[in-house]
Protein backbone atom coordinates (compact mmCIF):
# COMPACT_ATOMS: atom_id res chain seq x y z
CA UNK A 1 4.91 6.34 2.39
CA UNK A 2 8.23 8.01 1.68
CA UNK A 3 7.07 11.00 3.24
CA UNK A 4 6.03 8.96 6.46
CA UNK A 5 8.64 6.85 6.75
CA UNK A 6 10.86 10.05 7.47
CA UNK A 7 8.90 11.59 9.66
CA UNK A 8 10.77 14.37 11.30
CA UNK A 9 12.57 14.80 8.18
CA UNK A 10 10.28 14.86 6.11
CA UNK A 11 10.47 17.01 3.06
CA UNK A 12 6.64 18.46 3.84
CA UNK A 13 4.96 17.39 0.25
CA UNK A 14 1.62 17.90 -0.87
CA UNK A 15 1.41 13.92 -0.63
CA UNK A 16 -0.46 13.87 -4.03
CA UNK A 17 1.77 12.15 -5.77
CA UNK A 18 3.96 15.06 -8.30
CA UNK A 19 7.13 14.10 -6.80
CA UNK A 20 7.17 10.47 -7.75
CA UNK A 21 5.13 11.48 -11.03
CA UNK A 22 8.10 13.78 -11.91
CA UNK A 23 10.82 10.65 -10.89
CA UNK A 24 9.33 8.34 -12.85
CA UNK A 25 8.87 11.11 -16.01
CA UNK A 26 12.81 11.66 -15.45
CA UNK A 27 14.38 7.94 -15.19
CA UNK A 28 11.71 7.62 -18.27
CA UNK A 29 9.37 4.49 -16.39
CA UNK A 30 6.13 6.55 -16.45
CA UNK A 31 2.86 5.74 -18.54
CA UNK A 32 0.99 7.89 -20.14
CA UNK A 33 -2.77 8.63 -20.14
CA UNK A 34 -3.41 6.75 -23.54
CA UNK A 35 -1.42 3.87 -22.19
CA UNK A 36 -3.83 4.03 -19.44
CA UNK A 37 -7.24 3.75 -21.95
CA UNK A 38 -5.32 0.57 -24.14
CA UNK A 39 -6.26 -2.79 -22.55
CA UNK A 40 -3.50 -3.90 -24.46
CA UNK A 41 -0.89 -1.91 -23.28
CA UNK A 42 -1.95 -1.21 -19.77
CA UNK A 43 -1.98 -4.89 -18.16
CA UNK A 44 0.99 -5.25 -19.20
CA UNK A 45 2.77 -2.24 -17.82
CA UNK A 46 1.09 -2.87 -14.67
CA UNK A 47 2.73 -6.10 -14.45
CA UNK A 48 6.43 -4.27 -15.16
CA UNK A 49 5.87 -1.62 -12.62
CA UNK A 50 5.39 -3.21 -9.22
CA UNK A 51 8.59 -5.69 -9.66
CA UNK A 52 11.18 -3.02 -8.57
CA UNK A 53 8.21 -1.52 -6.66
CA UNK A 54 7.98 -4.55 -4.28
CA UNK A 55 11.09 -4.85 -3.25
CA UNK A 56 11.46 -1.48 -2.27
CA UNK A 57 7.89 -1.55 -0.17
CA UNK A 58 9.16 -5.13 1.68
CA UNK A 59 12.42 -3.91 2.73
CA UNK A 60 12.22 -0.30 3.14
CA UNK A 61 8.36 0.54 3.89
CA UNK A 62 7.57 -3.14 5.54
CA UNK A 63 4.45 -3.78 3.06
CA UNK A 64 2.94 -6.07 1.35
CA UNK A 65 3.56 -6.29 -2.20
CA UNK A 66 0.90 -4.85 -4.99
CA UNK A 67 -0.89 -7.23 -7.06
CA UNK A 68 -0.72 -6.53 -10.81
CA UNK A 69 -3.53 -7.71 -11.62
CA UNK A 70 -5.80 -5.72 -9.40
CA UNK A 71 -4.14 -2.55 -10.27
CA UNK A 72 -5.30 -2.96 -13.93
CA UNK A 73 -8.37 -4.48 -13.49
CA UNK A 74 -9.06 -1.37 -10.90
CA UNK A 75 -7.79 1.50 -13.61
CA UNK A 76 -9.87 0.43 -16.25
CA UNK A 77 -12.58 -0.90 -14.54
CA UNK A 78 -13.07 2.88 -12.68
CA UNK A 79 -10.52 5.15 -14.25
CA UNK A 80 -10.07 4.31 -18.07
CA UNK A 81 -13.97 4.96 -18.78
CA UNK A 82 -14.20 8.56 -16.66
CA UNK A 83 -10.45 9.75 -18.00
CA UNK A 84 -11.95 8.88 -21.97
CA UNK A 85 -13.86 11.63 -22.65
């Protein structure tokens, strides 16, 4: 979205996601893969996440804000079990 919202100033990214990977590994807010296999740990990271998230989607991007919830219930639902082995 970042990458959009620029447009002709765009910094010309893959768009697959390293750049904000790398932010959030620097200002230490990242999760790791085994946080992303713990039903206990996950759900409630998810939650965390998408507070500062929001805000910056509704008055920056002009979106609608992410649901928790679904985000967990998505990633280990469909991604937790294939990422395992």
């Amino acid at each position: 979205m970042t990458e959009r919202y620029l447009g002709k100033n765009s910094l010309g990214t893959t768009k697959r996601g390293i750049g904000p990977a790398y932010a959030d590994k620097a200002t230490r807010v990242g999760l790791r893969v085994q946080d992303l296999l713990d039903e206990k740990i996950f759900p409630p990271e998810a939650r965390r996440r998408p507070e500062g998230e929001d805000a910056v989607l509704a008055k920056v991007y002009n979106r609608l804000p992410l649901s928790a919830d679904d985000i967990a219930a998505r990633y280990l639902g469909e991604y937790a079990p294939r990422i395992a082995p």
